[in-house]
N, C-alpha and C. Protein backbone atom coordinates (compact mmCIF):
# COMPACT_ATOMS: atom_id res chain seq x y z
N UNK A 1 0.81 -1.18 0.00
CA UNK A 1 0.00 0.00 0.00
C UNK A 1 0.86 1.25 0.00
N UNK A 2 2.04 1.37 0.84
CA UNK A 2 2.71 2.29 0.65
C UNK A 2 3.21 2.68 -0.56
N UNK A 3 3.61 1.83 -1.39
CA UNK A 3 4.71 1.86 -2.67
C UNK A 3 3.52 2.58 -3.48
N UNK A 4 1.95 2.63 -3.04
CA UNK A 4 0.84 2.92 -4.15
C UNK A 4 0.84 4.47 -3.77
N UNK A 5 0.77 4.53 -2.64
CA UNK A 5 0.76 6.08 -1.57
C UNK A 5 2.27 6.57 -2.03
N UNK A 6 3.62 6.09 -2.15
CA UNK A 6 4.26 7.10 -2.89
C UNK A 6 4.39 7.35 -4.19
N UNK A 7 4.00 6.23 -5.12
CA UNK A 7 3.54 6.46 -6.59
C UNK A 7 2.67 7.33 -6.63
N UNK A 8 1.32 7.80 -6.21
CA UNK A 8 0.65 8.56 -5.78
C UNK A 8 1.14 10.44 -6.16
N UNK A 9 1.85 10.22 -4.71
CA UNK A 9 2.55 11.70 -4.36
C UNK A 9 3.57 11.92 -5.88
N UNK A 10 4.41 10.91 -6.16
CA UNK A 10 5.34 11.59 -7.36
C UNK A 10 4.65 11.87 -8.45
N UNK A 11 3.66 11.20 -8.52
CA UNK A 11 2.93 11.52 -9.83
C UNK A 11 2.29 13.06 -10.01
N UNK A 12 1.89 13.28 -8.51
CA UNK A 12 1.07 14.56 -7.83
C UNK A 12 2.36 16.52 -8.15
N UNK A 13 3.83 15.23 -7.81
CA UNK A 13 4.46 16.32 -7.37
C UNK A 13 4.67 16.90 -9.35
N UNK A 14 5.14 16.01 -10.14
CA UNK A 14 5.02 15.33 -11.02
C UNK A 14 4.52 16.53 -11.83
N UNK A 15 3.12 16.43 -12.06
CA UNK A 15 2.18 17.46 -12.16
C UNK A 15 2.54 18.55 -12.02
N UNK A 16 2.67 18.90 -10.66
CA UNK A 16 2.60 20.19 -10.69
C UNK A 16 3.74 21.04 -10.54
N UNK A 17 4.79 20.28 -11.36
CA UNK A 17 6.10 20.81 -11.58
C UNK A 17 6.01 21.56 -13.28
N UNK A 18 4.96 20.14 -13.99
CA UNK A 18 4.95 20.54 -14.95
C UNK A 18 3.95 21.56 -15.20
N UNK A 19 2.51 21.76 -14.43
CA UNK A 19 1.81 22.95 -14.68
C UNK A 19 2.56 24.32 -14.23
N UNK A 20 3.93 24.51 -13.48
CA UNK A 20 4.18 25.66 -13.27
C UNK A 20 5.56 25.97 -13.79
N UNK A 21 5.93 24.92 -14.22
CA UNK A 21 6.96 25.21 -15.21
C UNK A 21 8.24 25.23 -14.39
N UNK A 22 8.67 25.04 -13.22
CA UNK A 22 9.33 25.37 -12.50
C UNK A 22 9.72 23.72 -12.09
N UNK A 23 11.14 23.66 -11.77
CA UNK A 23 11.61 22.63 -11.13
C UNK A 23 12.12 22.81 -9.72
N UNK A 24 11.08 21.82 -8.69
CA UNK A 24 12.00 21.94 -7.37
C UNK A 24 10.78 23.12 -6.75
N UNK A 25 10.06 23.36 -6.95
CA UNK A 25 9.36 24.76 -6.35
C UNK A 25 7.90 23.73 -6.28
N UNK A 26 7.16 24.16 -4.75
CA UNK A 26 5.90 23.27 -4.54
C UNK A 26 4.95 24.33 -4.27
N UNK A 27 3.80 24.22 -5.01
CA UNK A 27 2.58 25.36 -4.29
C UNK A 27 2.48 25.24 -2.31
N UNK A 28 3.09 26.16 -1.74
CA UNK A 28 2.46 26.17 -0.42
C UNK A 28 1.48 27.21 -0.10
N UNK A 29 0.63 26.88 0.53
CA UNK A 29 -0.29 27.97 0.43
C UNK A 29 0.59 29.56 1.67
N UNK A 30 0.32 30.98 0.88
CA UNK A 30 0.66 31.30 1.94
C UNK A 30 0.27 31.81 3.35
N UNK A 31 1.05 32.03 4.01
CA UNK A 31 1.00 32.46 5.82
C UNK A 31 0.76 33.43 5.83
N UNK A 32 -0.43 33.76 6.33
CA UNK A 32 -1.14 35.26 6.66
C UNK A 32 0.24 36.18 7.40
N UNK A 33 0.83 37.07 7.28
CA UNK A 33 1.97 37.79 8.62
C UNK A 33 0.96 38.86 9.13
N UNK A 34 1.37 38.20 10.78
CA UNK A 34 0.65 38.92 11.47
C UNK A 34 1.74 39.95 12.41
N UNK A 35 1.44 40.87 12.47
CA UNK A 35 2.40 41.33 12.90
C UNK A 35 2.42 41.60 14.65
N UNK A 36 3.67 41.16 15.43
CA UNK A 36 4.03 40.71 16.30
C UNK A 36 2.76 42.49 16.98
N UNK A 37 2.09 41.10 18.29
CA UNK A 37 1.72 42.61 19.49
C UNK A 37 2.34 43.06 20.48
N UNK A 38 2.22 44.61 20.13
CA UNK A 38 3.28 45.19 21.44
C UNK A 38 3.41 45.21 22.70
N UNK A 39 2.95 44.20 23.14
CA UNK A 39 2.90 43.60 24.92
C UNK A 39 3.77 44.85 25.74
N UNK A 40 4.56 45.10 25.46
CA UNK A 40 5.41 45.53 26.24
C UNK A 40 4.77 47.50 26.20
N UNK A 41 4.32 48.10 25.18
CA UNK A 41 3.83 49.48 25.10
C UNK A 41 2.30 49.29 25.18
N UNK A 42 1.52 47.96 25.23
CA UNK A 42 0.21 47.98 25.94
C UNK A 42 0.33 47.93 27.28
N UNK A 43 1.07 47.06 27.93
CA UNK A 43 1.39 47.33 29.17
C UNK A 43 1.98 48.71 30.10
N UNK A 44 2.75 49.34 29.46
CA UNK A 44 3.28 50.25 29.50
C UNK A 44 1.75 51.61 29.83
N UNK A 45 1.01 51.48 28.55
CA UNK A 45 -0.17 52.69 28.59
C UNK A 45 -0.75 52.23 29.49
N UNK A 46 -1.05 51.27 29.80
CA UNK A 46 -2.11 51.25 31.14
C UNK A 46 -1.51 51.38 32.28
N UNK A 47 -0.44 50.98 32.69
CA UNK A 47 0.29 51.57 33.56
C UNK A 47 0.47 53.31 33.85
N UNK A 48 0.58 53.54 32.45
CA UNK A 48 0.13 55.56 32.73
C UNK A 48 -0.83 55.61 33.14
N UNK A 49 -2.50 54.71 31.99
CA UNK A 49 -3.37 55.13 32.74
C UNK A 49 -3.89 55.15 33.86
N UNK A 50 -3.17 54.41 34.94
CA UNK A 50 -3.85 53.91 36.15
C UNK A 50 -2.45 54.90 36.63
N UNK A 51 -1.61 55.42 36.29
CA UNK A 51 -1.45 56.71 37.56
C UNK A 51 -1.48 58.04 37.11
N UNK A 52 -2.65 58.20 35.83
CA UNK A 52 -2.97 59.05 36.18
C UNK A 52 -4.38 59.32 36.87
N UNK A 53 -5.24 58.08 36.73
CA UNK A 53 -6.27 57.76 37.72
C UNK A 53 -6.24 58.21 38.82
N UNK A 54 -4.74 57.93 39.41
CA UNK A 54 -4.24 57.85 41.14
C UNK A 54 -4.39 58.89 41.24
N UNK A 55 -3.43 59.65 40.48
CA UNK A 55 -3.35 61.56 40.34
C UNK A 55 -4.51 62.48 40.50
N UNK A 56 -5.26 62.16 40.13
CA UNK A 56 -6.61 62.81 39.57
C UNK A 56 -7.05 62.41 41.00
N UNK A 57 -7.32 60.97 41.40
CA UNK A 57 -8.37 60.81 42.41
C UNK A 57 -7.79 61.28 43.53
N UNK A 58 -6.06 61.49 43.81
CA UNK A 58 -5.56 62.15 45.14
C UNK A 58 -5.73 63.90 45.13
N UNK A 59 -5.42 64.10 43.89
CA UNK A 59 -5.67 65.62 43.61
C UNK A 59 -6.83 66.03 44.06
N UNK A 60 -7.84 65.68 43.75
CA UNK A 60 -8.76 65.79 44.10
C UNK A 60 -9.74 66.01 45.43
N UNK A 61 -8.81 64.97 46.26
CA UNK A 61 -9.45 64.16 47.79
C UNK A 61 -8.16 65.54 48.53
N UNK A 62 -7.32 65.80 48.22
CA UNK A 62 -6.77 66.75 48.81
C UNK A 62 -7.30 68.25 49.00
N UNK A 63 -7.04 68.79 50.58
CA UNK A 63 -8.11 70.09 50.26
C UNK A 63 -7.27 71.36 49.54
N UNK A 64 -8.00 72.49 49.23
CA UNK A 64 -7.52 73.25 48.17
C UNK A 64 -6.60 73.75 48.98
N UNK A 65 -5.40 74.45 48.46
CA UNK A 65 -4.21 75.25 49.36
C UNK A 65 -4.81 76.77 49.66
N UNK A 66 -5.77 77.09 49.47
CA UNK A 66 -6.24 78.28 49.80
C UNK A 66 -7.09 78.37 51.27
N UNK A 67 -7.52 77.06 51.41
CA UNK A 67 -8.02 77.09 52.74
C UNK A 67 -7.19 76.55 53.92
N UNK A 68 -7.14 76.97 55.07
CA UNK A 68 -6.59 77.01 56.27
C UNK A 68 -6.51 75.25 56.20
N UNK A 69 -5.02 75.25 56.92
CA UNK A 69 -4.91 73.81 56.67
C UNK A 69 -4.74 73.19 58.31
N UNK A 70 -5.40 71.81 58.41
CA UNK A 70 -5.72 71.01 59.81
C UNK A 70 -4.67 70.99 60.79
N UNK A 71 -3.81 70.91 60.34
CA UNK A 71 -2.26 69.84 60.26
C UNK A 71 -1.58 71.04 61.59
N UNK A 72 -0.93 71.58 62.18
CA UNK A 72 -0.34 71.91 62.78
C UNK A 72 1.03 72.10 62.34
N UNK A 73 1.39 73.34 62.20
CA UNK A 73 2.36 73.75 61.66
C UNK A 73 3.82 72.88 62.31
N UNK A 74 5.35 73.26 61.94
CA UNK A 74 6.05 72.79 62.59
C UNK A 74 6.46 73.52 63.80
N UNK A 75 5.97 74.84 63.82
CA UNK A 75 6.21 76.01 64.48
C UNK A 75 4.97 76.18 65.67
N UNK A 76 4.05 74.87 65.53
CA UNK A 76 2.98 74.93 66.74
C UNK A 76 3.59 74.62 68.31
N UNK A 77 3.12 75.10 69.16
CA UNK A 77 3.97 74.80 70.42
C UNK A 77 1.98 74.90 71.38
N UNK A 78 1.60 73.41 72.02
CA UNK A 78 0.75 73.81 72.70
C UNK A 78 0.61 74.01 73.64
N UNK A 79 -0.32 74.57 74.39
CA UNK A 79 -0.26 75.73 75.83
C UNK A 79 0.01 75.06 76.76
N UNK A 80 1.05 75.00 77.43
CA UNK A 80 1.22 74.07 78.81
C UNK A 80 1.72 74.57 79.94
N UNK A 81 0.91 74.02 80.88
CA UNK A 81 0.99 74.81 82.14
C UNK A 81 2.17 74.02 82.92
N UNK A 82 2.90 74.79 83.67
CA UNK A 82 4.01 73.86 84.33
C UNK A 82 3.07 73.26 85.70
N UNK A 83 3.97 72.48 85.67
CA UNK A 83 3.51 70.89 86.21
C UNK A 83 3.39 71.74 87.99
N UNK A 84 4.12 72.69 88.77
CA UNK A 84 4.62 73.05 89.74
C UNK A 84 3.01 74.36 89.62
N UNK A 85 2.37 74.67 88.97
CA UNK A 85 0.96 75.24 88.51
C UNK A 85 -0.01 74.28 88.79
N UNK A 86 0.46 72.99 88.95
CA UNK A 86 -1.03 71.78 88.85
C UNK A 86 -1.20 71.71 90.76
N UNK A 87 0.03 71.89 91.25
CA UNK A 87 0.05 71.42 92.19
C UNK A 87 -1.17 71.99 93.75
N UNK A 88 -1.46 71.31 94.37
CA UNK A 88 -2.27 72.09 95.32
C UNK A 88 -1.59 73.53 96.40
N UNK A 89 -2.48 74.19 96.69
CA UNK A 89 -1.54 74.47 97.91
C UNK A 89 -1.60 74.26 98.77
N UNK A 90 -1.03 74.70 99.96
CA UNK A 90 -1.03 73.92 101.48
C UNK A 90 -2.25 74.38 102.04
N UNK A 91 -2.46 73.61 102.85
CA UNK A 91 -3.39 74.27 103.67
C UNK A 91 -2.93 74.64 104.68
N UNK A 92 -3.72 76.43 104.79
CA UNK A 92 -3.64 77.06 105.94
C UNK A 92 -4.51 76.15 107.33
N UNK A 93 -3.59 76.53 108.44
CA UNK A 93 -4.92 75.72 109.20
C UNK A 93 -4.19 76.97 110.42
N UNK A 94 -5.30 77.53 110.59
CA UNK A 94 -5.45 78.52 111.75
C UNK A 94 -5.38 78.32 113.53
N UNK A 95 -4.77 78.70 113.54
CA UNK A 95 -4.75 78.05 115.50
C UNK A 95 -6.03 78.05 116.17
N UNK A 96 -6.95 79.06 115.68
CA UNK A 96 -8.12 79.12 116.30
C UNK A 96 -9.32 78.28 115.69
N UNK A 97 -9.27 77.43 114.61
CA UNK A 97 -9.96 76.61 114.31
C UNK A 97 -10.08 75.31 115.01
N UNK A 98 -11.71 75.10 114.98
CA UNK A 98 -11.76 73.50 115.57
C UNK A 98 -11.25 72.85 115.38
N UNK A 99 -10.87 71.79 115.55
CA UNK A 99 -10.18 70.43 115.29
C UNK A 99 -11.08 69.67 114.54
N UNK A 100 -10.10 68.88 113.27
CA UNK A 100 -11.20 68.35 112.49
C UNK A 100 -10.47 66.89 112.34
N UNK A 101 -11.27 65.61 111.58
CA UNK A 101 -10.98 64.64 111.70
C UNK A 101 -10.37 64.27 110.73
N UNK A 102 -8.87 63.79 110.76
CA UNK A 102 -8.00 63.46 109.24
C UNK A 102 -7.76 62.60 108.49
N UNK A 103 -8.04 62.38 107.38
CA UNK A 103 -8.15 61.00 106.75
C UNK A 103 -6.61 60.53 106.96
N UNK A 104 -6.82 58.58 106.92
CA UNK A 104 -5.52 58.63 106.60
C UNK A 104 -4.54 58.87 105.90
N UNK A 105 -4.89 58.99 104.78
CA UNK A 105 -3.63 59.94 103.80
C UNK A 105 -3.35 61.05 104.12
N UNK A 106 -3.68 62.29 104.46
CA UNK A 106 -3.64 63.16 105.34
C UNK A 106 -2.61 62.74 105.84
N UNK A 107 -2.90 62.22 107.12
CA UNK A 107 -2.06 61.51 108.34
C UNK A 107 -0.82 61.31 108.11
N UNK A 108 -0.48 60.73 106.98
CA UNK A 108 0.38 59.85 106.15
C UNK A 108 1.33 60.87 105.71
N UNK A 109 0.41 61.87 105.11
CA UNK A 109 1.50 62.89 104.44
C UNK A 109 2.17 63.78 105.27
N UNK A 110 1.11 64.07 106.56
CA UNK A 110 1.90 64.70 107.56
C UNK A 110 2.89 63.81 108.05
N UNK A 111 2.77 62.76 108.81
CA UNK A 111 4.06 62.47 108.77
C UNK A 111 5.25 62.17 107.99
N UNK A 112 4.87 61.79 107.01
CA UNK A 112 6.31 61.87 105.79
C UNK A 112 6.63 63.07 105.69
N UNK A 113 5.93 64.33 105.93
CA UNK A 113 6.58 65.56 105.69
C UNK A 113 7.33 65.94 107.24
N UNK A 114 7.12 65.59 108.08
CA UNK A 114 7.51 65.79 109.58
C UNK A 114 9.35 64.78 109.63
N UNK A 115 8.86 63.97 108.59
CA UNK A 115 10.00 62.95 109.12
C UNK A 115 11.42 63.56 108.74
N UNK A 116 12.39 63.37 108.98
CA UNK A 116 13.37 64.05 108.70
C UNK A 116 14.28 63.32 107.11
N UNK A 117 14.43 64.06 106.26
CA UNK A 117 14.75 63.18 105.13
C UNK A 117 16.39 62.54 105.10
N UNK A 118 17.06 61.61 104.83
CA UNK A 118 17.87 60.67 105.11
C UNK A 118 18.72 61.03 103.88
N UNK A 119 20.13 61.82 104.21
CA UNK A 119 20.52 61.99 103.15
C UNK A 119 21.60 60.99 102.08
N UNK A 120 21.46 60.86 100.83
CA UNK A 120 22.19 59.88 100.35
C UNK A 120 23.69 59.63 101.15
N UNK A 121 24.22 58.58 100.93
CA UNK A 121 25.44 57.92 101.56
C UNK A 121 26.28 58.36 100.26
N UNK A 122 27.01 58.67 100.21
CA UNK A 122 28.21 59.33 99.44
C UNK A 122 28.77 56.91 98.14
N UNK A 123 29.35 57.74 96.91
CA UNK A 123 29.35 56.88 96.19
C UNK A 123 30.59 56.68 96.48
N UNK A 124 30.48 55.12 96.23
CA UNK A 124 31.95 54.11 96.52
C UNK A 124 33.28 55.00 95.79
N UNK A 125 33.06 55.40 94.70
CA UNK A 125 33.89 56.12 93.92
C UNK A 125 34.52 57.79 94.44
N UNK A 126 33.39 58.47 95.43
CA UNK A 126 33.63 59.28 96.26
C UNK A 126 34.45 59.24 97.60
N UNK A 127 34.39 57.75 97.99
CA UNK A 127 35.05 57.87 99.30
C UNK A 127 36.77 57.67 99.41
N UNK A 128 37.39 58.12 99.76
CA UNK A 128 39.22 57.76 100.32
C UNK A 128 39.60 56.56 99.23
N UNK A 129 40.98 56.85 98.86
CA UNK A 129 41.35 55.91 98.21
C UNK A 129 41.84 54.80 98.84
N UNK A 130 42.40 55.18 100.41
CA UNK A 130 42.68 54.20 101.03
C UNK A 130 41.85 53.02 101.81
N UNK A 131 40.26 53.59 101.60
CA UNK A 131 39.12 53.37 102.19
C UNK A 131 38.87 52.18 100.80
N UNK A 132 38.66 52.61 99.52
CA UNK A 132 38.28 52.01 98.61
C UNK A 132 39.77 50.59 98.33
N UNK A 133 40.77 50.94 98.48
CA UNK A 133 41.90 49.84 98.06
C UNK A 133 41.54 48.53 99.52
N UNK A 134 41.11 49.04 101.17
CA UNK A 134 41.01 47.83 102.03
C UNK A 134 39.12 47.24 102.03
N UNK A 135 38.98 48.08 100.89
CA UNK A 135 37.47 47.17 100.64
C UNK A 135 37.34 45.91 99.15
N UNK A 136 36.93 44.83 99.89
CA UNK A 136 36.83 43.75 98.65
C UNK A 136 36.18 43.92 97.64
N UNK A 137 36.70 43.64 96.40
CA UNK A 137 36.20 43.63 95.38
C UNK A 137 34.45 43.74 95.19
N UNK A 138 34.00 44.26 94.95
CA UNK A 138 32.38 43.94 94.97
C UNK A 138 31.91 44.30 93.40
N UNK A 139 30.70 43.44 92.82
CA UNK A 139 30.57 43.60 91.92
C UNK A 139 29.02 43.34 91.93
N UNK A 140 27.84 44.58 91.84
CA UNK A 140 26.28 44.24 91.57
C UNK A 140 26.30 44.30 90.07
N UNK A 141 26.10 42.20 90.34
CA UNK A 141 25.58 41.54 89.39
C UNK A 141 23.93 41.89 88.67
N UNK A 142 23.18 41.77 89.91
CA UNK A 142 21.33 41.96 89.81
C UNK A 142 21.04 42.73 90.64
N UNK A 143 20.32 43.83 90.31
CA UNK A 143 19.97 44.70 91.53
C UNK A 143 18.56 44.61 91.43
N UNK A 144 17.41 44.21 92.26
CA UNK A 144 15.94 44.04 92.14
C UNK A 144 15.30 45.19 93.39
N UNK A 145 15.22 45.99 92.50
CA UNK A 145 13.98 46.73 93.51
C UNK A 145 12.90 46.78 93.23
N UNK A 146 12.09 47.35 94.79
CA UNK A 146 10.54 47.02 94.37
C UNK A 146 10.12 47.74 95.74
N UNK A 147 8.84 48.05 95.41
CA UNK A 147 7.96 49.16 96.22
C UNK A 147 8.11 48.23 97.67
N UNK A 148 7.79 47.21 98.46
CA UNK A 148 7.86 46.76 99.35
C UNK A 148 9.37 46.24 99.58
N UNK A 149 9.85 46.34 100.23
CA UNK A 149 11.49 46.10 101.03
C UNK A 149 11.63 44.39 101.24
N UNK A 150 10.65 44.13 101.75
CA UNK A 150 10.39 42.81 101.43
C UNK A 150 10.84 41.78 100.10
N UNK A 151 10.58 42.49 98.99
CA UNK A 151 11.33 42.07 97.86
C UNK A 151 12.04 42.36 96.95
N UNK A 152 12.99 43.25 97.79
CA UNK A 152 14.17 43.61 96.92
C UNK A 152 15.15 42.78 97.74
N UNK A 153 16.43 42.20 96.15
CA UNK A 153 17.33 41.66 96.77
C UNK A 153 18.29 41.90 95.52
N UNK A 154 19.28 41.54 95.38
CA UNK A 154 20.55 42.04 95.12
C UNK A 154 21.17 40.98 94.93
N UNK A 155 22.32 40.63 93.79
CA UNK A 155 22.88 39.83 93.95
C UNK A 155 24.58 40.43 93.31
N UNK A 156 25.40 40.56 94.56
CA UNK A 156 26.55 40.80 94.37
C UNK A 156 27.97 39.28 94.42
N UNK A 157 28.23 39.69 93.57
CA UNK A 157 29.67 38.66 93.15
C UNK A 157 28.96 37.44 93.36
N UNK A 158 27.53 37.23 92.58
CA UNK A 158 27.19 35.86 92.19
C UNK A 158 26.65 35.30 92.94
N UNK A 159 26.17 36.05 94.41
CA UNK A 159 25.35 35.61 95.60
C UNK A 159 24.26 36.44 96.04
N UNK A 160 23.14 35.63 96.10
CA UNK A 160 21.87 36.44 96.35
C UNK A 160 21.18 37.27 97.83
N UNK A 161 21.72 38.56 98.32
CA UNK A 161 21.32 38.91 99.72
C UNK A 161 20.29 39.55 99.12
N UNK A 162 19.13 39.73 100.18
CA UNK A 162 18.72 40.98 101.24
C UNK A 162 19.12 41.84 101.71
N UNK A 163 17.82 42.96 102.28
CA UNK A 163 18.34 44.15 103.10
C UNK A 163 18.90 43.29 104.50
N UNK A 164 19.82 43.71 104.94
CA UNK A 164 20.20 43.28 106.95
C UNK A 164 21.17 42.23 106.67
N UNK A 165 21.67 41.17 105.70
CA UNK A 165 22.72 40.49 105.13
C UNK A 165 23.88 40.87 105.28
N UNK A 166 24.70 40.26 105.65
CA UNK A 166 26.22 40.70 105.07
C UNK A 166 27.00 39.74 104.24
N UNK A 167 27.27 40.57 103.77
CA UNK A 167 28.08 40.11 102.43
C UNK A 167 29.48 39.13 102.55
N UNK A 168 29.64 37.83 102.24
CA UNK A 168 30.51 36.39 102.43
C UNK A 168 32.09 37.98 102.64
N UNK A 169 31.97 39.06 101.56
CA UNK A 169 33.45 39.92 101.62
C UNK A 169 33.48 40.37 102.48
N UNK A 170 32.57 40.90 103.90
CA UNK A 170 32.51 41.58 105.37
C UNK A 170 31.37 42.52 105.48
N UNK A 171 31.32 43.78 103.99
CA UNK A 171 30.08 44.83 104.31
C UNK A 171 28.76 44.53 104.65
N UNK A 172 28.01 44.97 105.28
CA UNK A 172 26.78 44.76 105.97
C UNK A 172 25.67 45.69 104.57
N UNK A 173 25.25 44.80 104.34
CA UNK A 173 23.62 45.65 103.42
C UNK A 173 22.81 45.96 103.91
N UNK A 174 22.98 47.27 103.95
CA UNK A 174 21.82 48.45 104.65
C UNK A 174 20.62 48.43 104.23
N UNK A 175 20.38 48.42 103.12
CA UNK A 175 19.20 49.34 102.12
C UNK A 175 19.91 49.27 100.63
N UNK A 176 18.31 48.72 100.31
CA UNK A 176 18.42 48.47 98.50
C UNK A 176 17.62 49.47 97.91
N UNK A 177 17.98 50.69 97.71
CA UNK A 177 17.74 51.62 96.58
C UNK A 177 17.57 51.52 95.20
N UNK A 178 16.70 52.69 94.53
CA UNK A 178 16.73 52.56 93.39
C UNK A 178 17.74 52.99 92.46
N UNK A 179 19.01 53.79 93.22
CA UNK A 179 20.15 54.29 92.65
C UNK A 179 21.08 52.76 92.75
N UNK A 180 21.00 51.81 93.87
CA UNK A 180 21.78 50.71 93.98
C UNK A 180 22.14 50.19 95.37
N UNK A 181 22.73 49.92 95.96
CA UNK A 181 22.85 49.13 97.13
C UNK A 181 23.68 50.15 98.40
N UNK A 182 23.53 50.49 99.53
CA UNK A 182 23.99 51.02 100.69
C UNK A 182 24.15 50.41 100.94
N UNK A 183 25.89 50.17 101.46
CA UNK A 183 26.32 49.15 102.45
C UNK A 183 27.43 49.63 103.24
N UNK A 184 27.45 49.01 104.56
CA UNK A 184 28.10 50.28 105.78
C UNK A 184 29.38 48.40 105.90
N UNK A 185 30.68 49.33 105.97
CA UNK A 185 31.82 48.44 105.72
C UNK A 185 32.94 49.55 107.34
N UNK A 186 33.00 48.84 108.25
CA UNK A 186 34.16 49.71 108.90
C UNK A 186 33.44 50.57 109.68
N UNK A 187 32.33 50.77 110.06
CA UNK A 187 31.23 52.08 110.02
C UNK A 187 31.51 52.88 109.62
N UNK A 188 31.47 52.60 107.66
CA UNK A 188 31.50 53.85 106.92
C UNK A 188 30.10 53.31 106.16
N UNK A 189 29.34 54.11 105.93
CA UNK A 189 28.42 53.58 105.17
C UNK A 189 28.31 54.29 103.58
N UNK A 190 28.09 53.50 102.97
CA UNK A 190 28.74 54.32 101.57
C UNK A 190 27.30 53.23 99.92
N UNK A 191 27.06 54.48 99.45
CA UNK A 191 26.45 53.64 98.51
C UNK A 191 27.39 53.19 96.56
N UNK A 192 26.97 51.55 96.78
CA UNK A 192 27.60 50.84 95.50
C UNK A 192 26.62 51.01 94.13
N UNK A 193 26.65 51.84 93.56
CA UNK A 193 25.86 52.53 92.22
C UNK A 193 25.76 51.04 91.37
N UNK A 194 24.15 50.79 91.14
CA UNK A 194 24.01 50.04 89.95
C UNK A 194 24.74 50.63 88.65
N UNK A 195 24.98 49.20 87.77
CA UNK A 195 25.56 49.75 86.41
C UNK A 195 24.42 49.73 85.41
């Protein structure tokens, strides 16, 4: 069947060598040319068009520069009263007035204001050099303070005291501050500054 199928075709080609007069040349039909689309400048325009969309719709939503604008200049400064203005004032209390009944806060504040205030202990770095060379090395590792005394503790050269402790090096721990640890060595009492 094949040998009939290429007898076939030569006879075909055959033909139509001789209707066109030409040797070696086959009718192909031709290929429409389409010419290539510009993907790259369609993409491109819509990309303009969608900012100038943006443009238009921000231009727009923005208020005009002729009217007073919301924003606060950089040069705004607002009115503030000093803090030492908020404060109350004392109360007068007259010798010849009745006696009246005082809450405890009241109470409280009078005596914290009655009490005599405790002045800082001078810093390790402040005291005698000869004072600082016969004191041991000390080093606040953790210093934990906290509103109740109860749970502040301290941990110098890797060991955990309390207030009323003394320290494995000799100084006695006074008081755990929020500046760092008071500790009275020699009866000098002297405070060790957190780092």
């Amino acid at each position: 069947m094949s040998l009939i199928l290429d007898a076939l075709r030569k006879s075909e080609h055959s033909r139509q060598q001789s209707l066109t007069g030409r040797l070696g040349t086959t009718d192909v039909p031709p290929v429409p040319s389409r010419a290539p689309a510009p993907w790259a400048a369609i993409i491109g325009l819509l990309l303009l068009l969608n900012a100038i969309a943006l443009v238009v719709l921000f231009w727009r939503g923005s208020p005009p520069s002729s009217a007073p604008s919301a924003t606060p200049s950089s040069n705004y400064r607002p009115n503030v009263r000093p803090l030492a203005a908020e404060a109350p004032a004392p109360l007068a209390i007259s010798p010849t007035a009745a006696p009246t009944t005082t809450s405890p806060v009241m109470a409280t504040t009078r005596q914290a204001a009655a009490a005599p205030v405790a002045a800082e202990p001078p810093s390790l770095d402040n005291l005698p050099a000869d004072f600082q060379q016969a004191l041991p090395t000390l080093h606040l590792d953790v210093h934990a303070y906290a509103d109740k005394p109860a749970d502040r503790f301290v941990i110098i050269n890797l060991q955990r005291y309390r207030i009323g402790d003394t320290l494995t090096e000799g100084p006695r721990l006074v008081d755990i501050v929020p500046q760092g640890v008071i500790l009275e060595y020699r009866g000098t009492t002297f405070l060790l500054p957190r780092t």
